[in-house]
Protein backbone atom coordinates (compact mmCIF):
# COMPACT_ATOMS: atom_id res chain seq x y z
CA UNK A 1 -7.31 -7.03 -2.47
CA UNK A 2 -4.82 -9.26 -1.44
CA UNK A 3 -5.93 -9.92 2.12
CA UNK A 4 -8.96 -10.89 0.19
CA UNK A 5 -6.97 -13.20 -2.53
CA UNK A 6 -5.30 -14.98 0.58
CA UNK A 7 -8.75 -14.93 2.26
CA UNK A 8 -10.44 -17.43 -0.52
CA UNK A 9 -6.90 -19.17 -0.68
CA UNK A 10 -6.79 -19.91 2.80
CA UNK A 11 -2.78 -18.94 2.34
CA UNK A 12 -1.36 -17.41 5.83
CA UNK A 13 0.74 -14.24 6.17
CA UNK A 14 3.63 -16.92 6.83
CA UNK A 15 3.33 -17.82 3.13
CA UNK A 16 6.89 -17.74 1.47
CA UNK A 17 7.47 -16.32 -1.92
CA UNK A 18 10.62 -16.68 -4.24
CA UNK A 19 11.80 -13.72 -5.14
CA UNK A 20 14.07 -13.72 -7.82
CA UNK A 21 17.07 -11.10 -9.08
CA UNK A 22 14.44 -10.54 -11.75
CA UNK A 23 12.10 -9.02 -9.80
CA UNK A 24 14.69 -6.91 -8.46
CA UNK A 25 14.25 -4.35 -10.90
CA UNK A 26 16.74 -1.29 -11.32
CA UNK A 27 16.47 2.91 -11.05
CA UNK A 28 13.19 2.09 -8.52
CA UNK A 29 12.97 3.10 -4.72
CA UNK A 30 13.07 -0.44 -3.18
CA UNK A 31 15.25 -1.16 0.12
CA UNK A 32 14.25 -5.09 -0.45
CA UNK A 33 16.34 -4.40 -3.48
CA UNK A 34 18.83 -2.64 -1.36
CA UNK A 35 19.16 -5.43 1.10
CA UNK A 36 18.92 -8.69 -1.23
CA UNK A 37 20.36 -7.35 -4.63
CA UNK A 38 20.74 -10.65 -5.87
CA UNK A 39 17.68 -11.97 -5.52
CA UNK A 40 17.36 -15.76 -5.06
CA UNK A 41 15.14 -15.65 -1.47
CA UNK A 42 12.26 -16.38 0.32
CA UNK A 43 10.40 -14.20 2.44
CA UNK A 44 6.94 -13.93 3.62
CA UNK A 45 4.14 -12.05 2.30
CA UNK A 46 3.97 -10.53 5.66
CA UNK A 47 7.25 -9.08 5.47
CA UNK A 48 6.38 -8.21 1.53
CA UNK A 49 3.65 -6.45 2.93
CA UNK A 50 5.85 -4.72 5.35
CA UNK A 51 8.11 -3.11 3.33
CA UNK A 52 5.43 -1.97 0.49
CA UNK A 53 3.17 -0.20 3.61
CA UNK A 54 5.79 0.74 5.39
CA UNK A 55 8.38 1.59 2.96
CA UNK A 56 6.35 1.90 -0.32
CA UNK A 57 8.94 -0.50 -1.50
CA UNK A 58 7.99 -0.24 -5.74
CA UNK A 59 9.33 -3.78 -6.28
CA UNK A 60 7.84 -5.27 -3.30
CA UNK A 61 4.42 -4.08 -4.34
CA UNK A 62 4.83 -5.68 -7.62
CA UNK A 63 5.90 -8.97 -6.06
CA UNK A 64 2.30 -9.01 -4.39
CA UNK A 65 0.50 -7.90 -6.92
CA UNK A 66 1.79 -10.38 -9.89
CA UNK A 67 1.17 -13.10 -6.62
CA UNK A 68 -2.74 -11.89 -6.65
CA UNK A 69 -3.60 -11.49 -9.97
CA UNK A 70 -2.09 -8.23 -11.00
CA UNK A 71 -3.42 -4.67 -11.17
CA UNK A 72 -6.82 -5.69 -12.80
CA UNK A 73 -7.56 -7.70 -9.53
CA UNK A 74 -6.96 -5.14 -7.14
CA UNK A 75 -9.29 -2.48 -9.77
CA UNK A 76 -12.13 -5.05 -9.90
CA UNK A 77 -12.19 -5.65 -6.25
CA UNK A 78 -12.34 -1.85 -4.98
CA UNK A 79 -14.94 -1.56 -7.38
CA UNK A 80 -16.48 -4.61 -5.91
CA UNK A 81 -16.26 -2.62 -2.65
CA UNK A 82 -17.77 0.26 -4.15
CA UNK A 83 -15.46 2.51 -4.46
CA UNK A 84 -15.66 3.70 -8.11
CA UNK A 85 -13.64 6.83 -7.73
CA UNK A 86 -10.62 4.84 -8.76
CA UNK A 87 -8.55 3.02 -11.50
CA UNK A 88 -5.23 0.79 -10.65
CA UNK A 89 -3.92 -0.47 -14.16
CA UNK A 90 -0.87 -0.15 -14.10
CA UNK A 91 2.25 -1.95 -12.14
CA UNK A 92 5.07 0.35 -10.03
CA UNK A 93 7.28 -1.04 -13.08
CA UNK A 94 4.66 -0.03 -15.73
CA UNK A 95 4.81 3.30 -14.16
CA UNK A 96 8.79 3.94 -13.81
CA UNK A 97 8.96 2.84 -17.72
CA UNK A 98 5.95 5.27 -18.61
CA UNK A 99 5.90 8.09 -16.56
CA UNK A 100 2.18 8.76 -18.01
CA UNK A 101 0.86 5.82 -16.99
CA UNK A 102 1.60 7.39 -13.22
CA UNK A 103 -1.55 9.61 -14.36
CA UNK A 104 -3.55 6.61 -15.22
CA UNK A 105 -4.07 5.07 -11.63
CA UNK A 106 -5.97 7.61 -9.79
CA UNK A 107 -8.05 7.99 -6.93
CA UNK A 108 -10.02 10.64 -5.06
CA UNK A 109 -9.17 11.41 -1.45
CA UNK A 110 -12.77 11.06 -0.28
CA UNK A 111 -12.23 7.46 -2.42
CA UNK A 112 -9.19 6.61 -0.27
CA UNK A 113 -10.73 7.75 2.78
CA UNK A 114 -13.69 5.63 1.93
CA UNK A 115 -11.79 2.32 1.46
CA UNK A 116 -10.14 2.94 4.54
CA UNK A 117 -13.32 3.10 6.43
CA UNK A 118 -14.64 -0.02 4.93
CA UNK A 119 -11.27 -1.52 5.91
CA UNK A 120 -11.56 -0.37 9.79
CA UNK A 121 -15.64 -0.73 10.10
CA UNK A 122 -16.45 -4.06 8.18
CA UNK A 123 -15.61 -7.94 8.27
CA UNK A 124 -14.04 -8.12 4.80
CA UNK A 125 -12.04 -11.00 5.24
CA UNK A 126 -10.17 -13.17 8.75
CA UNK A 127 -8.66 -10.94 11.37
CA UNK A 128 -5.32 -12.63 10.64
CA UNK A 129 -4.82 -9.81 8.18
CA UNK A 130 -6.99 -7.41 9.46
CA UNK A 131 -4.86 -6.96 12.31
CA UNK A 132 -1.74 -7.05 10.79
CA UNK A 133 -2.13 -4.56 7.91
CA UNK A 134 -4.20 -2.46 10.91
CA UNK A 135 -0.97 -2.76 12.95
CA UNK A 136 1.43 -2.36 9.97
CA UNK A 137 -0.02 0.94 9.24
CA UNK A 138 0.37 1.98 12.77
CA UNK A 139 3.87 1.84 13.20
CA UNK A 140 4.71 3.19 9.66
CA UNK A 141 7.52 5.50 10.41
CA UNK A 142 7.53 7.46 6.72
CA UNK A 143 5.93 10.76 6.58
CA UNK A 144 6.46 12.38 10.17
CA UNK A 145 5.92 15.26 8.42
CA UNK A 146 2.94 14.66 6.83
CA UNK A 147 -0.66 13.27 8.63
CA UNK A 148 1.20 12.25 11.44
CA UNK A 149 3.01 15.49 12.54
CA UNK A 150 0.73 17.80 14.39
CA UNK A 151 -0.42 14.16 16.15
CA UNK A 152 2.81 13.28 17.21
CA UNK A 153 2.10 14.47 20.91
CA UNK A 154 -1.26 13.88 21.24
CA UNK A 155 -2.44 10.61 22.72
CA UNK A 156 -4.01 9.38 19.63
CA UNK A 157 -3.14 5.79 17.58
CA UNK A 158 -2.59 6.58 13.88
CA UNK A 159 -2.01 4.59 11.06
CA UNK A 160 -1.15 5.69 7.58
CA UNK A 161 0.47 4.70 4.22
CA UNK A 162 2.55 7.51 2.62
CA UNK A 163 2.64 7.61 -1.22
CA UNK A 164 5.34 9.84 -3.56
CA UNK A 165 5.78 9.91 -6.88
CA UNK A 166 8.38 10.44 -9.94
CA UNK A 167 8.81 13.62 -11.10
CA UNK A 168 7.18 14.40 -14.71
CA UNK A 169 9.49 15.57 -17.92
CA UNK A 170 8.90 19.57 -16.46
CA UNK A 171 10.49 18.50 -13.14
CA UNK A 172 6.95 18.44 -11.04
CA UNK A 173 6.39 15.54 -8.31
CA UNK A 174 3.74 13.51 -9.87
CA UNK A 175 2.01 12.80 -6.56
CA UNK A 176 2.85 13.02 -2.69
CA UNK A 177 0.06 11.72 -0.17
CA UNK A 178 -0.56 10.21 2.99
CA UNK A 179 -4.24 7.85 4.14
CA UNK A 180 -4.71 7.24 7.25
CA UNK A 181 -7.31 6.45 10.08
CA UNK A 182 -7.11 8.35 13.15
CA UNK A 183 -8.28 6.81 16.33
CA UNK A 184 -9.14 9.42 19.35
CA UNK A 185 -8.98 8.72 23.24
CA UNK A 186 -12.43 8.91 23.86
CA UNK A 187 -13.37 6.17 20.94
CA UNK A 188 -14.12 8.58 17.99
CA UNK A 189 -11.97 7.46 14.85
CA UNK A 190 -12.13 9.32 11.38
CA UNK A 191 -9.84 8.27 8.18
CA UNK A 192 -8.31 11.13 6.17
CA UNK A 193 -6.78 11.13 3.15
CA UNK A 194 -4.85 14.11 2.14
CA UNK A 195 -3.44 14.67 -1.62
C-alpha cells in the first residue's frame, strides 16, 4: 500500500520524514526508538521501510502508515488487490494499548501467500520500490530459525518478513509468523506463508 501511495505521489524512497519524540512511543519493540530516543530527525522512507521489514520496528510502521493514510488505506487497497481474507484496522500503537485489537487484524496464510505472489508476478506500481522492498526482504536477518532455516545451505534466494506478537492476559504469544517467497536455482519460485 505504500509503494502504491508513493506510486500516485510520484514521492521517491529518498523522501525524508520528521520524526518526532512523539512518535517515539514507549514499552514497544522499536530499535529506531532505541537509536534516536529523542526524536527530532529526518530519515528516509527507505530506511523507515528498512527497519519495519527488517526489524518489525512497531513505531516505524506507524510512522508509514499515518504518512499513507493510516490502517484503512492499507485494508482498502489489499482488498483492491483481491485479497479479502484480511482486515488491518488497527495501528502497532492501537494494538500495544488494546491487546484485543491484536485479534482484530487478521489474515489467512494462503491470503499472505497470495499478496506476496501478486507482489513478485505483477506490475503494481515503478520498479523503484519493487526492487527495493524485493531486496529488503532478502537480506532480512530476523527469523533464522523460522522459513529461512532448513534453506540456509541450499543455493536458493529467500526473502521474508517475520511477524511476533504480545502475549495475551493468560501469558500466550498472540501471533509468531514468517511470509516469504522462495526463489529455486532452476527458476521455480513459490511464496509461503507459515502461521
Amino acid at each position: 500500500a505504500l509503494a502504491d501511495y508513493m506510486h500516485h505521489q510520484k514521492q521517491p524512497l529518498e523522501t525524508r520524514l520528521l520524526i518526532k519524540k512523539s512518535d517515539l512511543k514507549p514499552d514497544t519493540y522499536s530499535p529506531l526508538r532505541e537509536t534516536y530516543p529523542q526524536g527530532g530527525i529526518e530519515m528516509s522512507i527507505a530506511d523507515l521501510l528498512k527497519y519495519t521489514l527488517q526489524q518489525s520496528d512497531n513505531n516505524a510502521c506507524d510512522i508509514l502508515f499515518n504518512y499513507q493514510g493510516g490502517p484503512d488505506a492499507v485494508n482498502k487497497y489489499l482488498h483492491s488487490l483481491g485479497i479479502r481474507e484480511c482486515a488491518v484496522i488497527h495501528t502497532e500503537n492501537d494494538m500495544h494499548k488494546n491487546l484485543e485489537f491484536c485479534y482484530q487484524n487478521w489474515t489467512t496464510p494462503l491470503a499472505a501467500a497470495k499478496l506476496l505472489e501478486i507482489f513478485r508476478n505483477e506490475n503494481l506500481f515503478d520498479k523503484e520500490y519493487k526492487n527495493f522492498i524485493y531486496q529488503t526482504m532478502v537480506e532480512c536477518q530476523t527469523g533464522q530459525d523460522r522459513l529461512i532455516a532448513p534453506l540456509l545451505d541450499k543455493k536458493v534466494t529467500m526473502g521474508h518478513k517475520t511477524g511476533t506478537g504480545d502475549r495475551n492476559a493468560k501469558g500466550q504469544q498472540i501471533g509468531c509468523n514468517d511470509i516469504g517467497f522462495i526463489l529455486l536455482p532452476d527458476g521455480h519460485a513459490y511464496s509461503i506463508a507459515v502461521f
